[in-house]
N, C-alpha and C. Protein backbone atom coordinates (compact mmCIF):
# COMPACT_ATOMS: atom_id res chain seq x y z
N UNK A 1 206.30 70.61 130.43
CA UNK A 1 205.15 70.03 129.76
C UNK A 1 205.01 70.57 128.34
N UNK A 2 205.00 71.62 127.89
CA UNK A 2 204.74 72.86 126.80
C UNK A 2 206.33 72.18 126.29
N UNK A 3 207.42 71.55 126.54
CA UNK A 3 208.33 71.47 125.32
C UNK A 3 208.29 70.25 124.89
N UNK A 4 207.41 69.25 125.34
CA UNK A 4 206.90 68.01 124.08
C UNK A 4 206.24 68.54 123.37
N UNK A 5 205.65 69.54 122.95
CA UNK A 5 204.76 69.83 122.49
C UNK A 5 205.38 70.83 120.79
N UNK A 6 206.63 71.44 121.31
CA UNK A 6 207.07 72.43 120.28
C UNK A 6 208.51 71.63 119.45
N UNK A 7 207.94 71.63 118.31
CA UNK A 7 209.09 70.44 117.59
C UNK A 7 210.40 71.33 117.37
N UNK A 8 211.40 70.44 117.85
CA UNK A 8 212.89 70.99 117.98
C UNK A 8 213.72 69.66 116.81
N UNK A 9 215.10 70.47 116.68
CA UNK A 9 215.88 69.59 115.68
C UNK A 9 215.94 68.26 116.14
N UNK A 10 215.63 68.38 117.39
CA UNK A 10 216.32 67.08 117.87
C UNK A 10 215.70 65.93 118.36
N UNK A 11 214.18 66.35 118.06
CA UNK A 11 213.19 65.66 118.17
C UNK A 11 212.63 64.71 117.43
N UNK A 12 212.27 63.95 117.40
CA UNK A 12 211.93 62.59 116.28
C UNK A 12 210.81 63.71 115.50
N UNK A 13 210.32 64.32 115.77
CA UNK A 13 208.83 65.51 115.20
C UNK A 13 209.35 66.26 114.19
N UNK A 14 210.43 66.53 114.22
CA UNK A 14 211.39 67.43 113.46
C UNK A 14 211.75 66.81 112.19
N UNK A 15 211.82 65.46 112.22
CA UNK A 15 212.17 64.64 111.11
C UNK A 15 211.29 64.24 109.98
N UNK A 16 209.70 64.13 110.66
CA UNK A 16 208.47 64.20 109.83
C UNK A 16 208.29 65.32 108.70
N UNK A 17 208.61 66.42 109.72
CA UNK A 17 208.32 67.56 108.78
C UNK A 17 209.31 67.97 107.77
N UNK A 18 210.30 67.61 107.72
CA UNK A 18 211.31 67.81 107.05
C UNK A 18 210.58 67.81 105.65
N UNK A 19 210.26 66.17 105.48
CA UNK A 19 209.35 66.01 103.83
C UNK A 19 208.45 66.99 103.52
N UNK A 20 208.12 67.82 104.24
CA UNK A 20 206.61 68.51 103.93
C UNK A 20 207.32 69.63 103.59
N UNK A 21 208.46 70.29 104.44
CA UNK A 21 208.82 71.96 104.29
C UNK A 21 209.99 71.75 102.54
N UNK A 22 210.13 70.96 102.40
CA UNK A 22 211.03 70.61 101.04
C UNK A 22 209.76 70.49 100.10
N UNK A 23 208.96 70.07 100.26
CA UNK A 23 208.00 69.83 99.39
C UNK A 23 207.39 71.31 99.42
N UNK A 24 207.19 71.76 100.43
CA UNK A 24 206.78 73.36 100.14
C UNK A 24 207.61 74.51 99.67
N UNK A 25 208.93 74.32 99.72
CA UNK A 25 209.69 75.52 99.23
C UNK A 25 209.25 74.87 97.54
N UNK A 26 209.96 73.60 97.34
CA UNK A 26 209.55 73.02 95.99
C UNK A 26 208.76 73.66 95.35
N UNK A 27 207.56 73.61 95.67
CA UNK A 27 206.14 74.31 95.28
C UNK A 27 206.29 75.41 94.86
N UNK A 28 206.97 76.44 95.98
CA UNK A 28 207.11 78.16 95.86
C UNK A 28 208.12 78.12 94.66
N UNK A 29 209.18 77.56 94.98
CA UNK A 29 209.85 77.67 93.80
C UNK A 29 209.62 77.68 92.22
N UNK A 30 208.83 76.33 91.89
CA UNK A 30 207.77 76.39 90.71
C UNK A 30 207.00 77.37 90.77
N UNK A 31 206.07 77.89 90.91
CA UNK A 31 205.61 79.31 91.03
C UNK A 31 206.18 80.20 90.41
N UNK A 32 207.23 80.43 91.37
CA UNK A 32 208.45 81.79 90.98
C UNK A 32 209.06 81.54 89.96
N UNK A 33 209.31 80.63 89.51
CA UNK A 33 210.07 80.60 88.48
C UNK A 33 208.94 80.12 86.78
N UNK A 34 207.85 79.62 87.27
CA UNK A 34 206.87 79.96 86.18
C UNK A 34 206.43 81.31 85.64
N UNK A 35 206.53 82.49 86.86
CA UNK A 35 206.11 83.53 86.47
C UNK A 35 207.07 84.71 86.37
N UNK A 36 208.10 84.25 85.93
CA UNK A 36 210.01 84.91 86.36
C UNK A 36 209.14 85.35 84.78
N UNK A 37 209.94 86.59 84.07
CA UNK A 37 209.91 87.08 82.87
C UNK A 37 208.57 87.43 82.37
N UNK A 38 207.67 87.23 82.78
CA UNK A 38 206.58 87.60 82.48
C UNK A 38 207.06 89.03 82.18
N UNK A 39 205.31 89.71 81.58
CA UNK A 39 205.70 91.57 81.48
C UNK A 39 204.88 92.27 83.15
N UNK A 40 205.25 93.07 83.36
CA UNK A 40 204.99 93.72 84.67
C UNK A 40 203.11 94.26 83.99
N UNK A 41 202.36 93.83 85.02
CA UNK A 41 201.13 94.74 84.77
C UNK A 41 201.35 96.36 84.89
N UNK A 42 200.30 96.87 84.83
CA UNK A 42 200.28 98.18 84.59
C UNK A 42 200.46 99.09 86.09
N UNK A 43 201.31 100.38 86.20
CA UNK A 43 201.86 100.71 86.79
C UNK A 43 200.56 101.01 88.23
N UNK A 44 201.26 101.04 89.20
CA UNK A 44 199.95 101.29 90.07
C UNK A 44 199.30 103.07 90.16
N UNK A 45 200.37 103.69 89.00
CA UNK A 45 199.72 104.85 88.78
C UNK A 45 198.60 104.90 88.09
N UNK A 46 198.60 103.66 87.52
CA UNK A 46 196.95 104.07 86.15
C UNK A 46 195.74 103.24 87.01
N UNK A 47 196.19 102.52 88.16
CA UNK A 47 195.00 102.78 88.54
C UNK A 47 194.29 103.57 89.84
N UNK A 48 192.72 103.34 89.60
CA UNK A 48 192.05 104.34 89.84
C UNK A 48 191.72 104.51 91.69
N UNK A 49 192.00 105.64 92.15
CA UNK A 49 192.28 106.05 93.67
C UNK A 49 191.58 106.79 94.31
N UNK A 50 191.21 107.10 95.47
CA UNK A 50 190.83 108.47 96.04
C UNK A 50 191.32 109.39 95.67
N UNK A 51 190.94 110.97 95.23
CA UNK A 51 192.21 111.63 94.97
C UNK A 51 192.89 112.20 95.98
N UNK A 52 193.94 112.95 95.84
CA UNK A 52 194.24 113.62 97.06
C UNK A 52 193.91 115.19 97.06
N UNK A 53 193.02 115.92 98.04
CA UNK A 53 192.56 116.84 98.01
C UNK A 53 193.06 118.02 99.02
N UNK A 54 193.46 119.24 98.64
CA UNK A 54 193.73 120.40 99.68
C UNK A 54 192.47 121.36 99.91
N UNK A 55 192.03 121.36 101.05
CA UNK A 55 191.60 122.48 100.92
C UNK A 55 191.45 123.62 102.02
N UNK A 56 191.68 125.16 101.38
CA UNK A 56 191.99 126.64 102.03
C UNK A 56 191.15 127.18 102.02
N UNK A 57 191.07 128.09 103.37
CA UNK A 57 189.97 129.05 102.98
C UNK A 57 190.75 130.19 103.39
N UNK A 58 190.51 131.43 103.06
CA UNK A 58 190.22 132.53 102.82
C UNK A 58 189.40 133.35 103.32
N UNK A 59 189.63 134.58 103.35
CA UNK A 59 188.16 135.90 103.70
C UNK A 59 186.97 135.28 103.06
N UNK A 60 187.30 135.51 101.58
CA UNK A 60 185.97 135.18 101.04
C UNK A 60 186.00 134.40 100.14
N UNK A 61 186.71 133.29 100.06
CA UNK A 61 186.29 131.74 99.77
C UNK A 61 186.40 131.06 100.18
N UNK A 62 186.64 129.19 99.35
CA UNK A 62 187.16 128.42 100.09
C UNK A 62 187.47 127.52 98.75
N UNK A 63 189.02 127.62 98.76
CA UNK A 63 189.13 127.04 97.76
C UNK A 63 189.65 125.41 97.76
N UNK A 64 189.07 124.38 97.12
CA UNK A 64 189.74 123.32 96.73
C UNK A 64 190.37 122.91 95.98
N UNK A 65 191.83 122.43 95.57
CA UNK A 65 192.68 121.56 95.26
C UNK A 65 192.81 120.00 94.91
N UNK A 66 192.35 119.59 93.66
CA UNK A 66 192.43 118.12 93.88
C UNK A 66 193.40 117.43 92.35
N UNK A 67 194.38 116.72 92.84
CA UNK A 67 194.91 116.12 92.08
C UNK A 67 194.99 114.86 91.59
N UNK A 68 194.38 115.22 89.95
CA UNK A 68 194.44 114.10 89.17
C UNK A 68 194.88 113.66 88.33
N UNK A 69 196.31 113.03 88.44
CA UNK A 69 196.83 113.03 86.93
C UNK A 69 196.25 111.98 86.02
N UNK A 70 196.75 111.49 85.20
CA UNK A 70 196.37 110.99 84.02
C UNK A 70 194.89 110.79 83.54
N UNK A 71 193.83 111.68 84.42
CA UNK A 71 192.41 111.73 84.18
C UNK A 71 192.14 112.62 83.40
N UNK A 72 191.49 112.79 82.13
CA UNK A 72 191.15 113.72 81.16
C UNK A 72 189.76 114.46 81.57
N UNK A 73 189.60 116.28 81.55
CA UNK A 73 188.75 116.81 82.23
C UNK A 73 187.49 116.32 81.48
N UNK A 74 187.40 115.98 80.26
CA UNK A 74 185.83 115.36 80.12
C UNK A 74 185.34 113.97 80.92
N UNK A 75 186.33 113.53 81.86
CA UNK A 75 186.21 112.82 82.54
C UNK A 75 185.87 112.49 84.08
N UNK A 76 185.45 114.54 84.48
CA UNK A 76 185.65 114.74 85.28
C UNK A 76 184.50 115.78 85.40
N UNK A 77 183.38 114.94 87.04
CA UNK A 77 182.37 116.11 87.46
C UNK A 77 182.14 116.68 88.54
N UNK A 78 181.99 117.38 88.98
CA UNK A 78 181.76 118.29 90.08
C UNK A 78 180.20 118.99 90.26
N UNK A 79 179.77 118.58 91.57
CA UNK A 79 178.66 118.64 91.65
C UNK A 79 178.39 119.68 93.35
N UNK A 80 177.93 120.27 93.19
CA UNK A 80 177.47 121.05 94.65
C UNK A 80 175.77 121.01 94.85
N UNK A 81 175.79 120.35 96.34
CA UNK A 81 174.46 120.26 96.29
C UNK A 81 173.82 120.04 97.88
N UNK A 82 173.19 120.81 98.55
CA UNK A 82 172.88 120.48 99.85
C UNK A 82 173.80 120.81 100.61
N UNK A 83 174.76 121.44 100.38
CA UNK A 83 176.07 121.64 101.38
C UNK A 83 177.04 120.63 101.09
N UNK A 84 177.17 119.82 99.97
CA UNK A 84 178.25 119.07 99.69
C UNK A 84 178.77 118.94 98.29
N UNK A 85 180.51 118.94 98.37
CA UNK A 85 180.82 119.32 97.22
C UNK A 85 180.95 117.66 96.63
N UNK A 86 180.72 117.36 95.54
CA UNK A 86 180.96 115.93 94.99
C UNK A 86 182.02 115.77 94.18
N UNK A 87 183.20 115.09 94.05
CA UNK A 87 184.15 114.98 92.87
C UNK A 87 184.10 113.73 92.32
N UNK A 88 183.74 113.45 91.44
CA UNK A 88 183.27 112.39 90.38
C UNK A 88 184.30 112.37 89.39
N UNK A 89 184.90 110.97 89.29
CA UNK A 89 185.64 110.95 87.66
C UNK A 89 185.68 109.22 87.31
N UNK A 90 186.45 109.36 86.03
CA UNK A 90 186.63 108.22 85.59
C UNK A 90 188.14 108.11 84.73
N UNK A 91 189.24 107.37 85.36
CA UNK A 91 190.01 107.00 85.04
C UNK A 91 190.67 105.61 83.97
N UNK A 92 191.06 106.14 83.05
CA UNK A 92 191.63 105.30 81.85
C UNK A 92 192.80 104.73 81.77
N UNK A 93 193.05 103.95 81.59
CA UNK A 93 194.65 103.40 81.29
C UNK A 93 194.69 102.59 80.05
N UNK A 94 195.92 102.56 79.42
CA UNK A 94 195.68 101.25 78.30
C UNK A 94 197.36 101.83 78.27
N UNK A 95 197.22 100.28 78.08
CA UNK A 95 199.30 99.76 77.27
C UNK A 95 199.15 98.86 76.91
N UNK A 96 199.76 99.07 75.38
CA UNK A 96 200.00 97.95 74.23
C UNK A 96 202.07 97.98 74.01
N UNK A 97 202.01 96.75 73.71
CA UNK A 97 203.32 96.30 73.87
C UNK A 97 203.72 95.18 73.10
N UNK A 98 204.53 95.44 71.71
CA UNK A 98 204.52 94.37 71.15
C UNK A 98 206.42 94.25 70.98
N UNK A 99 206.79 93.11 71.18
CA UNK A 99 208.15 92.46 70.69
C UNK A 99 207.60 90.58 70.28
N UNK A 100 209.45 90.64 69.66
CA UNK A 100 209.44 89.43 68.97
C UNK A 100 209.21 88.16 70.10
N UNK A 101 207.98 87.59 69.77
CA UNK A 101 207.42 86.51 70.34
C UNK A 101 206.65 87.11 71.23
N UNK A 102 205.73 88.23 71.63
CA UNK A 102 204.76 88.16 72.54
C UNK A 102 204.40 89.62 72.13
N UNK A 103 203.13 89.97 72.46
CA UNK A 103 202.09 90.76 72.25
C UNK A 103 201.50 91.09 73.52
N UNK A 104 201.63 92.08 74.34
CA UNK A 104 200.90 92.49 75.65
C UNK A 104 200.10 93.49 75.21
N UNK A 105 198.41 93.70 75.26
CA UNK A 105 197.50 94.61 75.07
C UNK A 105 196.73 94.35 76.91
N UNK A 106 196.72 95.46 77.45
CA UNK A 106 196.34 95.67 78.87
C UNK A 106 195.06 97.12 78.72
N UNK A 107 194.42 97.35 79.40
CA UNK A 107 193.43 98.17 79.50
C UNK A 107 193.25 98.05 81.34
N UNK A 108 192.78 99.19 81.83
CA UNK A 108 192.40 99.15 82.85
C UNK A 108 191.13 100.28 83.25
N UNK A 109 190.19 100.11 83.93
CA UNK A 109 189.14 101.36 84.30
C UNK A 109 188.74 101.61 85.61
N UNK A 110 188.47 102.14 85.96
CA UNK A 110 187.94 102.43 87.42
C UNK A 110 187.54 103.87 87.63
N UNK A 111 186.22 104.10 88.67
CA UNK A 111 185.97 105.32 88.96
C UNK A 111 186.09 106.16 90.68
N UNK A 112 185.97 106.99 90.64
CA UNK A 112 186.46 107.31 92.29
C UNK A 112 185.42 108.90 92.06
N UNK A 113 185.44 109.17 93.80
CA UNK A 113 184.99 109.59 93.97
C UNK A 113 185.11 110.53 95.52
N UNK A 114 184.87 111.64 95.56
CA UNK A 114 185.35 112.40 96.88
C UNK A 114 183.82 113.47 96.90
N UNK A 115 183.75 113.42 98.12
CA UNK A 115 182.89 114.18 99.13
C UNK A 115 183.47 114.75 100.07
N UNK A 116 183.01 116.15 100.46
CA UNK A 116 183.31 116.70 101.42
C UNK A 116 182.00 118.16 101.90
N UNK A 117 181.92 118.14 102.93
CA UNK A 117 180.66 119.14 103.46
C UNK A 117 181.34 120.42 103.16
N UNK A 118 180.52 121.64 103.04
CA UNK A 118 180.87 122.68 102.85
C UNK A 118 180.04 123.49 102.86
N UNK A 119 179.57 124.47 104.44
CA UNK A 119 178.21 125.13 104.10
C UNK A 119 178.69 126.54 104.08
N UNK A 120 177.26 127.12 104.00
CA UNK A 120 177.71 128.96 103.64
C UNK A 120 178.15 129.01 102.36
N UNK A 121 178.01 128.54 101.01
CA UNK A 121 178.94 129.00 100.13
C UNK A 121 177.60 129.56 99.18
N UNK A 122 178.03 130.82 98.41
CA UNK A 122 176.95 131.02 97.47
C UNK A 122 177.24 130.13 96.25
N UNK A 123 176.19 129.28 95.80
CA UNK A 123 176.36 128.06 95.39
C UNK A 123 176.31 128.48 93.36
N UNK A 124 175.84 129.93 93.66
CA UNK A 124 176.00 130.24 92.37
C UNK A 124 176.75 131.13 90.93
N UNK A 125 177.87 130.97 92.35
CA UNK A 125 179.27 132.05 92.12
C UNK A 125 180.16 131.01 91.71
N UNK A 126 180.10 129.64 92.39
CA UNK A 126 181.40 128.12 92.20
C UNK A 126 181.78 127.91 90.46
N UNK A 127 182.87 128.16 90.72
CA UNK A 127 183.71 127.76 89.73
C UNK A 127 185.45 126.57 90.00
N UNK A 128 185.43 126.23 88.67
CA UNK A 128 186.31 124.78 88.35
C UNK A 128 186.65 125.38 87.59
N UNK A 129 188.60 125.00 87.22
CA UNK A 129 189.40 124.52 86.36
C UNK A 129 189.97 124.11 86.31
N UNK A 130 190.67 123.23 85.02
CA UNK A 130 191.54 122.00 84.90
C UNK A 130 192.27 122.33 84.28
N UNK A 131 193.86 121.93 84.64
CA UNK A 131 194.96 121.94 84.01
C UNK A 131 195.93 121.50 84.84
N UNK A 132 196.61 120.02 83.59
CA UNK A 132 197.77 119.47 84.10
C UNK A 132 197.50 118.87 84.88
N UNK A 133 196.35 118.07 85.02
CA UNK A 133 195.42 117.19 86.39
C UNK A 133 195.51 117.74 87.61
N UNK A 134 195.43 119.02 87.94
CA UNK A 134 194.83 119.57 88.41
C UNK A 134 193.28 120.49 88.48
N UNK A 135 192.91 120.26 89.57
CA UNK A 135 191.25 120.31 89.45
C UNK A 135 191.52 121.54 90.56
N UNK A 136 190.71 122.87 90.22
CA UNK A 136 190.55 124.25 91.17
C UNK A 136 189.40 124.19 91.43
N UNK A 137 189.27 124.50 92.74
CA UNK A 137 187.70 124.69 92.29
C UNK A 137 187.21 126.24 93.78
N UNK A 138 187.01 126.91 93.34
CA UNK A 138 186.91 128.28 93.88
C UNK A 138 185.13 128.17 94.58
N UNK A 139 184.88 128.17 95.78
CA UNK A 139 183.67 128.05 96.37
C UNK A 139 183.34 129.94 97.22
N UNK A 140 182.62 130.65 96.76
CA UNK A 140 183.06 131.71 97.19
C UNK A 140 182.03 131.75 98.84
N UNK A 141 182.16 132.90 99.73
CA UNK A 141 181.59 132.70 100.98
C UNK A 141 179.98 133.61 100.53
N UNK A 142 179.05 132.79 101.18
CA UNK A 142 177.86 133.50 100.73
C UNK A 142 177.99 134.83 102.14
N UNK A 143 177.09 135.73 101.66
CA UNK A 143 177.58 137.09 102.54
C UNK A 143 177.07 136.91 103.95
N UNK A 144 176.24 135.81 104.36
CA UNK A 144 175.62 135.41 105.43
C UNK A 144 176.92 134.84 106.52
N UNK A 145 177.76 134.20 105.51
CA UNK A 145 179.13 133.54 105.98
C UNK A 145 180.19 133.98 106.59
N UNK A 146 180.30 135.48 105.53
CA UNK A 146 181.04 136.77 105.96
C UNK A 146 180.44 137.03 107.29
N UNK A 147 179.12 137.50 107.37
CA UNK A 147 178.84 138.21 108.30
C UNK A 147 178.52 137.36 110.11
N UNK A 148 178.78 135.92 109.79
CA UNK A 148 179.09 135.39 111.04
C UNK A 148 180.22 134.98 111.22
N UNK A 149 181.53 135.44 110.67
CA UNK A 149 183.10 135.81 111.14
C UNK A 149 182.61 136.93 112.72
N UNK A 150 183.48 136.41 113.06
CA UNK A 150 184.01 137.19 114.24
C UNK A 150 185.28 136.92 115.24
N UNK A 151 186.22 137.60 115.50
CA UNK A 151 187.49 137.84 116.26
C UNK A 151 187.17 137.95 117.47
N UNK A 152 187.30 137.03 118.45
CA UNK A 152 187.00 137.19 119.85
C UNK A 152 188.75 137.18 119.91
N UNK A 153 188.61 138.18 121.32
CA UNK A 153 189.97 138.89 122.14
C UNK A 153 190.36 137.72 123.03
N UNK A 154 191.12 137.68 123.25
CA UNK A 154 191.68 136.25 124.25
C UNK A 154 192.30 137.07 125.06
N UNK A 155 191.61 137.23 126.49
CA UNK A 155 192.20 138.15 127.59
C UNK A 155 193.67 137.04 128.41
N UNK A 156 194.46 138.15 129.34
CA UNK A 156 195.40 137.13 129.87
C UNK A 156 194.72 136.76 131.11
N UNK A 157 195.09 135.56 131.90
CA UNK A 157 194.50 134.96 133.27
C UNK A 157 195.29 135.79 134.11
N UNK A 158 194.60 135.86 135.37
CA UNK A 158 195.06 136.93 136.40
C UNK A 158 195.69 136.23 137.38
């Protein structure tokens, strides 16, 4: 019952469609070949992403790691507040491109943004630095933090 139904070569059904799938590669083809030589937009590095973030802790910090390349640090904020660290920026791109017979001027912008919780930290010790789009950012342990560490013994089962 189900194979009248599924068009085979050999089917009178098969012959209908023929006109339509020629007429559709047709189509794709114009397309592709209208937009053959064009210039490539801008790399998917310039635009703007989550960043990617590490972060370690330590005795007595906790440090984060976040990498941003082509973001310039006046472009870039960091905020601690309530137990959460905020990473705020704003990313730039621009490419200009001129040869004989065409002129490409491109710009691109976008902003991003990362959150992450982080309690216990003395909030007035935190320090940031930038270099080489890299973002440090040193959260130190408030002494309350220190002092609820503890090493429990892991006995063996009998």
């Amino acid at each position: 019952m189900f194979r009248s139904l599924i068009p085979s070569k050999s089917a009178n059904v098969a012959r209908l469609d023929e006109p339509f799938l020629a007429l559709q590669r047709n189509i794709n083809r114009m397309f592709d070949d209208a937009f053959r030589g064009w210039p490539a937009p801008l790399e998917k590095e310039s635009l703007p992403v989550m960043p990617s973030v590490d972060v370690k802790e330590t005795d007595k910090a906790i440090e984060v790691t976040a990498e941003l390349p082509g973001v310039d640090q006046k472009d870039v904020h960091v905020t601690y507040a309530s137990g959460t660290l905020t990473i705020k920026g704003e990313k730039k791109a621009e490419k200009e491109e001129s040869k004989e017979g065409y002129q490409l001027s491109e710009r691109s912008h976008g902003s991003f943004m990362r959150s992450m919780s982080i309690d216990d930290v003395d909030a007035d010790k935190i320090e940031a630095s930038f270099a080489n789009g890299v973002l440090k950012i040193t959260l130190p342990k408030s002494p309350s933090a220190k002092a609820k560490t503890k090493t429990i013994e892991i006995k063996a089962s009998k």
